[in-house]
PDB file of N, CA and C in Angstrom:
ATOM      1  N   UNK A   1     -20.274  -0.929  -5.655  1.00  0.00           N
ATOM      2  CA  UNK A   1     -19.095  -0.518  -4.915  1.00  0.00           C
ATOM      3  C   UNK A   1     -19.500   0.619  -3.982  1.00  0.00           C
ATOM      4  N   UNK A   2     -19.079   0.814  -2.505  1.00  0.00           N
ATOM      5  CA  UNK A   2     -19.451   1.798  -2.068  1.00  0.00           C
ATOM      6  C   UNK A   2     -18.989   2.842  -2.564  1.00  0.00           C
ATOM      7  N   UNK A   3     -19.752   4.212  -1.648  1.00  0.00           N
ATOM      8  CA  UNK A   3     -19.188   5.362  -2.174  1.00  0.00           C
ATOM      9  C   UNK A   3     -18.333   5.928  -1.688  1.00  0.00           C
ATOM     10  N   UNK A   4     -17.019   5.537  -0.179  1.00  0.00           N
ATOM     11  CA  UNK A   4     -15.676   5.938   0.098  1.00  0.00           C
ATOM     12  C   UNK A   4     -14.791   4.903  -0.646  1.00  0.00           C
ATOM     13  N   UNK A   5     -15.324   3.594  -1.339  1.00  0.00           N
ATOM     14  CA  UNK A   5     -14.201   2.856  -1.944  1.00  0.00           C
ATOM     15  C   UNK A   5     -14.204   3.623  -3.505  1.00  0.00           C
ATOM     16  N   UNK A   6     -14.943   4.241  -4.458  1.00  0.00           N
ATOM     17  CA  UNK A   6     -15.145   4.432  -5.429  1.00  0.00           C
ATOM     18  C   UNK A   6     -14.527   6.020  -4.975  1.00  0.00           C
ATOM     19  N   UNK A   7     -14.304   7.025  -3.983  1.00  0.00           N
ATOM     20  CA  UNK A   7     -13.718   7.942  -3.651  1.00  0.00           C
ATOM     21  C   UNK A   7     -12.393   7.890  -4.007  1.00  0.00           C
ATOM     22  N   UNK A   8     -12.174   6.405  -2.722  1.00  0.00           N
ATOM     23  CA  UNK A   8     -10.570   6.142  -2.510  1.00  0.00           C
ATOM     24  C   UNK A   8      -9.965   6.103  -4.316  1.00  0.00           C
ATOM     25  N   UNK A   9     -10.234   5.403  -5.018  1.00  0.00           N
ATOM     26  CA  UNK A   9     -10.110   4.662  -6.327  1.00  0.00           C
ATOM     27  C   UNK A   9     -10.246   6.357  -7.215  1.00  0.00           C
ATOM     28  N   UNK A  10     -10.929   7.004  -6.761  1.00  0.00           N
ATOM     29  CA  UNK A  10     -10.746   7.927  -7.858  1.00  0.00           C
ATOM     30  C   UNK A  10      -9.609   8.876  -7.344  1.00  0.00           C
ATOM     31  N   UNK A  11      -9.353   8.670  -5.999  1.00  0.00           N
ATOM     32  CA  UNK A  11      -7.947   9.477  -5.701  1.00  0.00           C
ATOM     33  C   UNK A  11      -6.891   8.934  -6.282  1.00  0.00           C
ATOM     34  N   UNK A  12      -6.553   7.990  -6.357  1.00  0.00           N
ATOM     35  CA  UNK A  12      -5.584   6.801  -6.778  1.00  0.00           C
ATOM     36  C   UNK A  12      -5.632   7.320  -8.030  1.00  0.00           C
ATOM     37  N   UNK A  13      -6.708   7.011  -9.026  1.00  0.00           N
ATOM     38  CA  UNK A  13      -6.000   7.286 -10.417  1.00  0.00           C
ATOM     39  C   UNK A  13      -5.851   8.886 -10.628  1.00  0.00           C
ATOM     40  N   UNK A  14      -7.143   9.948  -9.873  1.00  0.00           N
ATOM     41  CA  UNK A  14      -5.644  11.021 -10.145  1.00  0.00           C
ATOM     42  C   UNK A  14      -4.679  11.636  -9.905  1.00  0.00           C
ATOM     43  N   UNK A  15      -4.317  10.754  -8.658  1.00  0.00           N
ATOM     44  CA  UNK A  15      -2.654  10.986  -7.947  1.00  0.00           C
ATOM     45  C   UNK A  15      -2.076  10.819  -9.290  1.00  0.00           C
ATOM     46  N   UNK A  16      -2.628   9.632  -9.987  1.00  0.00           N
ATOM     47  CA  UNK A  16      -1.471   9.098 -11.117  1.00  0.00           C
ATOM     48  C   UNK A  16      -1.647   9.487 -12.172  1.00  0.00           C
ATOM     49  N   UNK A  17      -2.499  10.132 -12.386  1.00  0.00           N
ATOM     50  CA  UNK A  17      -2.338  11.673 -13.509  1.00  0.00           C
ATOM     51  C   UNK A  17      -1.454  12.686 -13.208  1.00  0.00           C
ATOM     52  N   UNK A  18      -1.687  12.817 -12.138  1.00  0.00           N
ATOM     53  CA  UNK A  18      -0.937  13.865 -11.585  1.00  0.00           C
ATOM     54  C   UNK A  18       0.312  13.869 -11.448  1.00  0.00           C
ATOM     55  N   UNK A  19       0.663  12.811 -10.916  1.00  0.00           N
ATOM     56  CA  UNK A  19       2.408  11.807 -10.530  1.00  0.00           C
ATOM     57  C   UNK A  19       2.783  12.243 -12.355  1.00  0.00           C
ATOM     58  N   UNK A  20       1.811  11.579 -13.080  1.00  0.00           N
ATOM     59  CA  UNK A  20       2.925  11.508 -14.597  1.00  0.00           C
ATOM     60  C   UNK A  20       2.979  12.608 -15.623  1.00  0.00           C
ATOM     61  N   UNK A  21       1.891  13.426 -15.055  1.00  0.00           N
ATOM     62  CA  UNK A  21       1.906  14.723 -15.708  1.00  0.00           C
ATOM     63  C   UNK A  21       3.410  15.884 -15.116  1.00  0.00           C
ATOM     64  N   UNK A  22       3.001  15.453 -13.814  1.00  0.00           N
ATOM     65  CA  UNK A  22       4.431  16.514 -13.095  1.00  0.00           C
ATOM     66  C   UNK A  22       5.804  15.678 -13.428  1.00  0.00           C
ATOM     67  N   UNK A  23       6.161  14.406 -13.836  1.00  0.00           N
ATOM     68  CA  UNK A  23       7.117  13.858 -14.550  1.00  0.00           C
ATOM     69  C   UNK A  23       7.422  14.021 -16.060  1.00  0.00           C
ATOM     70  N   UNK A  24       6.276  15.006 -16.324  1.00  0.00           N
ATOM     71  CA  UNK A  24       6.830  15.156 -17.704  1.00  0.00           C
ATOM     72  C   UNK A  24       6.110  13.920 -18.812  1.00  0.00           C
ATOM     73  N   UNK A  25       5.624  13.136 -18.091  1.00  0.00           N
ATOM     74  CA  UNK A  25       5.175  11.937 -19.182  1.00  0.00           C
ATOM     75  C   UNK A  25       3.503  12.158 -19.312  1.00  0.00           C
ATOM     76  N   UNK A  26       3.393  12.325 -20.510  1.00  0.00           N
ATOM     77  CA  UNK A  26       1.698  12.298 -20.879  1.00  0.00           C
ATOM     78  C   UNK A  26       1.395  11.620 -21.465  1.00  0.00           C
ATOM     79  N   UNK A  27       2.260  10.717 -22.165  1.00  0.00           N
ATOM     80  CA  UNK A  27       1.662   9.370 -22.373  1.00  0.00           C
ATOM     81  C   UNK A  27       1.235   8.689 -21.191  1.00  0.00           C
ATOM     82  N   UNK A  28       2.156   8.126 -20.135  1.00  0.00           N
ATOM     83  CA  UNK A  28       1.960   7.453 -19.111  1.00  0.00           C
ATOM     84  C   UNK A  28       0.533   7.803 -18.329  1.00  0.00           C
ATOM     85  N   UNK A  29       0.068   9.773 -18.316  1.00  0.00           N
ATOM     86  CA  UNK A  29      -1.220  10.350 -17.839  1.00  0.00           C
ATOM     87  C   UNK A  29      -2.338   9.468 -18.801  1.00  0.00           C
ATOM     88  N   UNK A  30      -2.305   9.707 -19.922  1.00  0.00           N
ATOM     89  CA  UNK A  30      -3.140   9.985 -20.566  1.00  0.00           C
ATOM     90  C   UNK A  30      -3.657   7.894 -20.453  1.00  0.00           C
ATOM     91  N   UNK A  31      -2.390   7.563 -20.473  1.00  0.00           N
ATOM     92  CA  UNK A  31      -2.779   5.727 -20.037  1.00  0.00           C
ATOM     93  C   UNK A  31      -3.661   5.463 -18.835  1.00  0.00           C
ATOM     94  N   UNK A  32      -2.590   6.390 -17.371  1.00  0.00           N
ATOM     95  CA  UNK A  32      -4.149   6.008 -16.294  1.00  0.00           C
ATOM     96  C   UNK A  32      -5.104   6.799 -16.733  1.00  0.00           C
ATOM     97  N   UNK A  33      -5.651   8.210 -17.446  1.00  0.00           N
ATOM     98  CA  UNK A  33      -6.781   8.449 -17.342  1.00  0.00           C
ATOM     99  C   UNK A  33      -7.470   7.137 -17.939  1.00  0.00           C
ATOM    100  N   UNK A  34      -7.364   6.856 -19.368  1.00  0.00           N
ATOM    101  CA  UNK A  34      -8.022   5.963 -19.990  1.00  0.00           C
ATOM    102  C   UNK A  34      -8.236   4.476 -19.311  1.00  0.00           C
ATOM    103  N   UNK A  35      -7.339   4.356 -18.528  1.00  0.00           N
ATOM    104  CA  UNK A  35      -7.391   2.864 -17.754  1.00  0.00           C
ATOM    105  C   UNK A  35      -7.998   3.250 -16.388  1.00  0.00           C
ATOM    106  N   UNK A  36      -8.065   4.057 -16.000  1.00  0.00           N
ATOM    107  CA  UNK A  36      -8.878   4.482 -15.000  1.00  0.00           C
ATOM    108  C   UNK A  36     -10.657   5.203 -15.047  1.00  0.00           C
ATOM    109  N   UNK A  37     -10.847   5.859 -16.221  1.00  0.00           N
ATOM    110  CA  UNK A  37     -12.169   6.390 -16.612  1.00  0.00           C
ATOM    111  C   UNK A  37     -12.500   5.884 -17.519  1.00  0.00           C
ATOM    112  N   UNK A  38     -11.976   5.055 -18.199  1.00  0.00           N
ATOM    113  CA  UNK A  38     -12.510   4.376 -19.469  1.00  0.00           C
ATOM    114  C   UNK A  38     -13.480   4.097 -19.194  1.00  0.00           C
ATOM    115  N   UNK A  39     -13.411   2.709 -18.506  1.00  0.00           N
ATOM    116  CA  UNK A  39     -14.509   1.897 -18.512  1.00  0.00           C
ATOM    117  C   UNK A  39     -15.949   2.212 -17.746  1.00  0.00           C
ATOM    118  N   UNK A  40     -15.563   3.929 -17.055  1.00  0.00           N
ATOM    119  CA  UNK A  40     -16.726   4.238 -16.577  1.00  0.00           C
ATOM    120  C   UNK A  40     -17.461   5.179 -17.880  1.00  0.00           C
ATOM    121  N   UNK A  41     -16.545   5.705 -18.502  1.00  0.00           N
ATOM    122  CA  UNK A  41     -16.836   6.405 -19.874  1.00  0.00           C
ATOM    123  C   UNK A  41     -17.434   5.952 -21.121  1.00  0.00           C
ATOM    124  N   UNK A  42     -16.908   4.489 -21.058  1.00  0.00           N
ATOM    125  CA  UNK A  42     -17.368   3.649 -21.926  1.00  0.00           C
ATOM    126  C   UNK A  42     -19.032   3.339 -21.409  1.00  0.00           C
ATOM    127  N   UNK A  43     -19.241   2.779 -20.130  1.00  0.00           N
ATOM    128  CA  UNK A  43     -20.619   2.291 -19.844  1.00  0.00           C
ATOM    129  C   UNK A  43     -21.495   3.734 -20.056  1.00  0.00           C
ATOM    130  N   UNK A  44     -21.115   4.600 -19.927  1.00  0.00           N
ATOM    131  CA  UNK A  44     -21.994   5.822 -20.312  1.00  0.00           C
ATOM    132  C   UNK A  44     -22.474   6.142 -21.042  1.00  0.00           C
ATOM    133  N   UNK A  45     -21.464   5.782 -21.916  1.00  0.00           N
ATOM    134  CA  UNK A  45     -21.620   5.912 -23.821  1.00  0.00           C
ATOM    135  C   UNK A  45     -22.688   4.887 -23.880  1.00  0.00           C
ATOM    136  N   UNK A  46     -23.092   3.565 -23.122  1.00  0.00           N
ATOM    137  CA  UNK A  46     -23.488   2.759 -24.115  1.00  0.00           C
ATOM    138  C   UNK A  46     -25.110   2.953 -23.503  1.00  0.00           C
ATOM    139  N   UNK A  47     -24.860   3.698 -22.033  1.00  0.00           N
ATOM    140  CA  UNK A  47     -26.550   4.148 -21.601  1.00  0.00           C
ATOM    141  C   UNK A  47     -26.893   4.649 -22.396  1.00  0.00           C
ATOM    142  N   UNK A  48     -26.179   5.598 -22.738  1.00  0.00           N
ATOM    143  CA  UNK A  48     -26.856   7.035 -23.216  1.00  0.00           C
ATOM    144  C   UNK A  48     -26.786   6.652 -25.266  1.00  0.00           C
ATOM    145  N   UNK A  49     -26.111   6.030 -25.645  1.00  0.00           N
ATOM    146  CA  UNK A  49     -26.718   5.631 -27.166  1.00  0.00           C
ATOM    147  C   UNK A  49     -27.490   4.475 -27.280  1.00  0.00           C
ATOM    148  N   UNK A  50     -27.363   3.401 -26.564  1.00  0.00           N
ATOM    149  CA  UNK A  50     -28.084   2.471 -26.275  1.00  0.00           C
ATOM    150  C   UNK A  50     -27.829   1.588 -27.194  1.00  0.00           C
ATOM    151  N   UNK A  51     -26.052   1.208 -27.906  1.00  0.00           N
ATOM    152  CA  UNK A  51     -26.344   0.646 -29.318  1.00  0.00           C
ATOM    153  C   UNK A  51     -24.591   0.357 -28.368  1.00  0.00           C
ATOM    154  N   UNK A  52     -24.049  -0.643 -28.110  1.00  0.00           N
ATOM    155  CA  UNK A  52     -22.756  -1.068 -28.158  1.00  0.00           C
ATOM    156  C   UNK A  52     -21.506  -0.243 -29.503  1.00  0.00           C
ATOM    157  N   UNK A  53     -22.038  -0.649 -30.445  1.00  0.00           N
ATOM    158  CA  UNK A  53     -21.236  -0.251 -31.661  1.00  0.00           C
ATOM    159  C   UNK A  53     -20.558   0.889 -31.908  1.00  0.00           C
ATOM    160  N   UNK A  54     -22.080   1.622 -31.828  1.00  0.00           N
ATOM    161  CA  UNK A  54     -21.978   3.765 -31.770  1.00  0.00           C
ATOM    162  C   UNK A  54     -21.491   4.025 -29.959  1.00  0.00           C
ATOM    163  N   UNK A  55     -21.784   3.103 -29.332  1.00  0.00           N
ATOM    164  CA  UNK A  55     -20.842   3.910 -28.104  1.00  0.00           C
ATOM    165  C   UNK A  55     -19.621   3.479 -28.373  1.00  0.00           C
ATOM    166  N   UNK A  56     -18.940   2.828 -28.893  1.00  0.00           N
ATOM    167  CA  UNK A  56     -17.482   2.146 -28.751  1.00  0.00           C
ATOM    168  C   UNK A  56     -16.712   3.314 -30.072  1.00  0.00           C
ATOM    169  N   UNK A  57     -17.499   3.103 -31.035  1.00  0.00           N
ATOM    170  CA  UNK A  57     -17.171   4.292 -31.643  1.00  0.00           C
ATOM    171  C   UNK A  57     -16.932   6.069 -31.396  1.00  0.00           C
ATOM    172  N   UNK A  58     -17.995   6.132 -30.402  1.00  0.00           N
ATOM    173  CA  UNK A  58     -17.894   7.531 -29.687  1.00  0.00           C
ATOM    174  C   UNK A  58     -16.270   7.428 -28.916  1.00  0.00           C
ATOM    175  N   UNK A  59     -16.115   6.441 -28.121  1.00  0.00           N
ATOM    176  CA  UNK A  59     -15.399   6.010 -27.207  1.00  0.00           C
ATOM    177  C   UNK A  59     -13.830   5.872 -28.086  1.00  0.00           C
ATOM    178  N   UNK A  60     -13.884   5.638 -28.764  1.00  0.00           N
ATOM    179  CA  UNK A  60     -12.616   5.779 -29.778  1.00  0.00           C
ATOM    180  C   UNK A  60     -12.039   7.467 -30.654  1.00  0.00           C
ATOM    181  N   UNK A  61     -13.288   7.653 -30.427  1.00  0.00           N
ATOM    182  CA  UNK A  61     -13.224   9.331 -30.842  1.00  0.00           C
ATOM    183  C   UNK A  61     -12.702   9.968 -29.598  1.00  0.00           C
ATOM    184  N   UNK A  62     -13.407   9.917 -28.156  1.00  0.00           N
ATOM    185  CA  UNK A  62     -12.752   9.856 -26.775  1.00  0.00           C
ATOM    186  C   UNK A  62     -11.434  10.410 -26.783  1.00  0.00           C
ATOM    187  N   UNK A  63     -11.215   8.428 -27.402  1.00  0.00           N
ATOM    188  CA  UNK A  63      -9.267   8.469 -26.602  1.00  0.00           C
ATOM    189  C   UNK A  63      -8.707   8.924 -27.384  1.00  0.00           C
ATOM    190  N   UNK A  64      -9.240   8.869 -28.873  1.00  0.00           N
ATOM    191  CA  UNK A  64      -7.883  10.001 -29.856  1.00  0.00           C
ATOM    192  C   UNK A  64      -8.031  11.137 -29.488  1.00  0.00           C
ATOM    193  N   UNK A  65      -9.104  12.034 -29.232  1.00  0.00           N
ATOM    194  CA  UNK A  65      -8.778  13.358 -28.741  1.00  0.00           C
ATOM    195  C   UNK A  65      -8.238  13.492 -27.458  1.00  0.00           C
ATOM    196  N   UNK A  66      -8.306  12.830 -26.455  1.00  0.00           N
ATOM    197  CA  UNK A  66      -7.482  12.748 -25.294  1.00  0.00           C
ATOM    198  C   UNK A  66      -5.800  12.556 -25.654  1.00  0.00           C
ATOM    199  N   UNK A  67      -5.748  11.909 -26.247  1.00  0.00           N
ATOM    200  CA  UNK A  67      -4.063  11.002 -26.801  1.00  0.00           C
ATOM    201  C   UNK A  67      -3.591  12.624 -27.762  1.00  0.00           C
ATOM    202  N   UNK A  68      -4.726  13.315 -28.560  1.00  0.00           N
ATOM    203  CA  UNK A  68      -4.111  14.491 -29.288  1.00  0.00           C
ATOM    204  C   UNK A  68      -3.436  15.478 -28.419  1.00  0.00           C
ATOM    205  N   UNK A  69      -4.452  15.594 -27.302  1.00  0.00           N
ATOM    206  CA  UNK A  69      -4.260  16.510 -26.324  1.00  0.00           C
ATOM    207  C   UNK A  69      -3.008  16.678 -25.370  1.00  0.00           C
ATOM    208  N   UNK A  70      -2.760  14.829 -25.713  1.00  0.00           N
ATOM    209  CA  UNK A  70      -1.471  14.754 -24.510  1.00  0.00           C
ATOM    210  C   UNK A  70      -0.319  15.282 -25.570  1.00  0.00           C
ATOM    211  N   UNK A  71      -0.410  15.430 -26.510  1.00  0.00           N
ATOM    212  CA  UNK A  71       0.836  15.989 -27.372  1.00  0.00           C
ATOM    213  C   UNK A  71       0.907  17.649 -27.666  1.00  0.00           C
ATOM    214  N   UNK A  72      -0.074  18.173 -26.772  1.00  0.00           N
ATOM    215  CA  UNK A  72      -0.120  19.501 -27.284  1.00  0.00           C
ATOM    216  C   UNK A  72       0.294  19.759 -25.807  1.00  0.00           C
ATOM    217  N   UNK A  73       0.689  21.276 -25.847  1.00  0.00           N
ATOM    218  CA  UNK A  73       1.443  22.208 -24.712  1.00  0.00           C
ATOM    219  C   UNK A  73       0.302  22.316 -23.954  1.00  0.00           C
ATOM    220  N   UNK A  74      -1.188  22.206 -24.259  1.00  0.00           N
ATOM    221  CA  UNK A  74      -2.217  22.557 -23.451  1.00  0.00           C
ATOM    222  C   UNK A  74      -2.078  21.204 -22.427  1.00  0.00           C
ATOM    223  N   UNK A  75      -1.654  20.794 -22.560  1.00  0.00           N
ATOM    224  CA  UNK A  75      -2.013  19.490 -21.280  1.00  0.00           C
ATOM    225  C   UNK A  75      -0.624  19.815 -20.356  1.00  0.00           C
ATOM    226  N   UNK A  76      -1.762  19.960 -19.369  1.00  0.00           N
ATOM    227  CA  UNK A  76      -0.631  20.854 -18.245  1.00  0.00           C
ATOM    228  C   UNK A  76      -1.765  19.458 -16.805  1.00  0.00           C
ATOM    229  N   UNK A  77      -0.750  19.692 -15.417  1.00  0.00           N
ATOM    230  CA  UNK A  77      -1.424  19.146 -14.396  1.00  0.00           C
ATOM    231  C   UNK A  77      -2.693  19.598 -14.362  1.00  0.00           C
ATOM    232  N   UNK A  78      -2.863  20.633 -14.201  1.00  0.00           N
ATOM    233  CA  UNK A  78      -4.027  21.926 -14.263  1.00  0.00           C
ATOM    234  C   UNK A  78      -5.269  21.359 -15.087  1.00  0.00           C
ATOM    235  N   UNK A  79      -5.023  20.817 -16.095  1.00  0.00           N
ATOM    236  CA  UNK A  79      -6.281  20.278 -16.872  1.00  0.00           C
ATOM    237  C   UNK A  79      -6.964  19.007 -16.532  1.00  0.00           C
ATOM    238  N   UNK A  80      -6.408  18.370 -15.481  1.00  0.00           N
ATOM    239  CA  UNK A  80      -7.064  17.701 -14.643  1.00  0.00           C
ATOM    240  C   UNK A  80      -7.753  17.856 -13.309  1.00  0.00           C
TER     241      UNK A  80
END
């Protein structure tokens, strides 16, 4: 993918962090982060352990602490 389409695309999802964080919804944030960085988060995990299993597992550790975070007062726009 080039590198102004992979720009454009990362503005997009965090307009929409941003859009659902300033609405008050952090579930809805915490959905595009994960549907938006996942799958670049995920392929990272699996460079850098080199084992599918233990990255998917890392990657599940990930989104529950992300998903904890969206329930605490610390998740403000700002933390993105």
């Amino acid at each position: 993918m080039p590198e102004a389409a992979v720009s454009v695309e990362r503005e997009e999802i965090e307009a929409s962090i941003h859009t659902a964080l300033s609405a008050g919804d952090p579930d809805r944030a915490v959905t595009a982060l994960l549907q938006g960085y996942g799958p670049e988060v995920l392929r990272f995990l699996a460079a850098r352990h080199r084992d599918e299993d233990e990255a998917a597992e890392v990657f599940s550790k990930f989104a529950e602490a992300v998903w904890t975070a969206a329930g605490s007062a610390r998740m403000t726009s700002h933390a993105w």
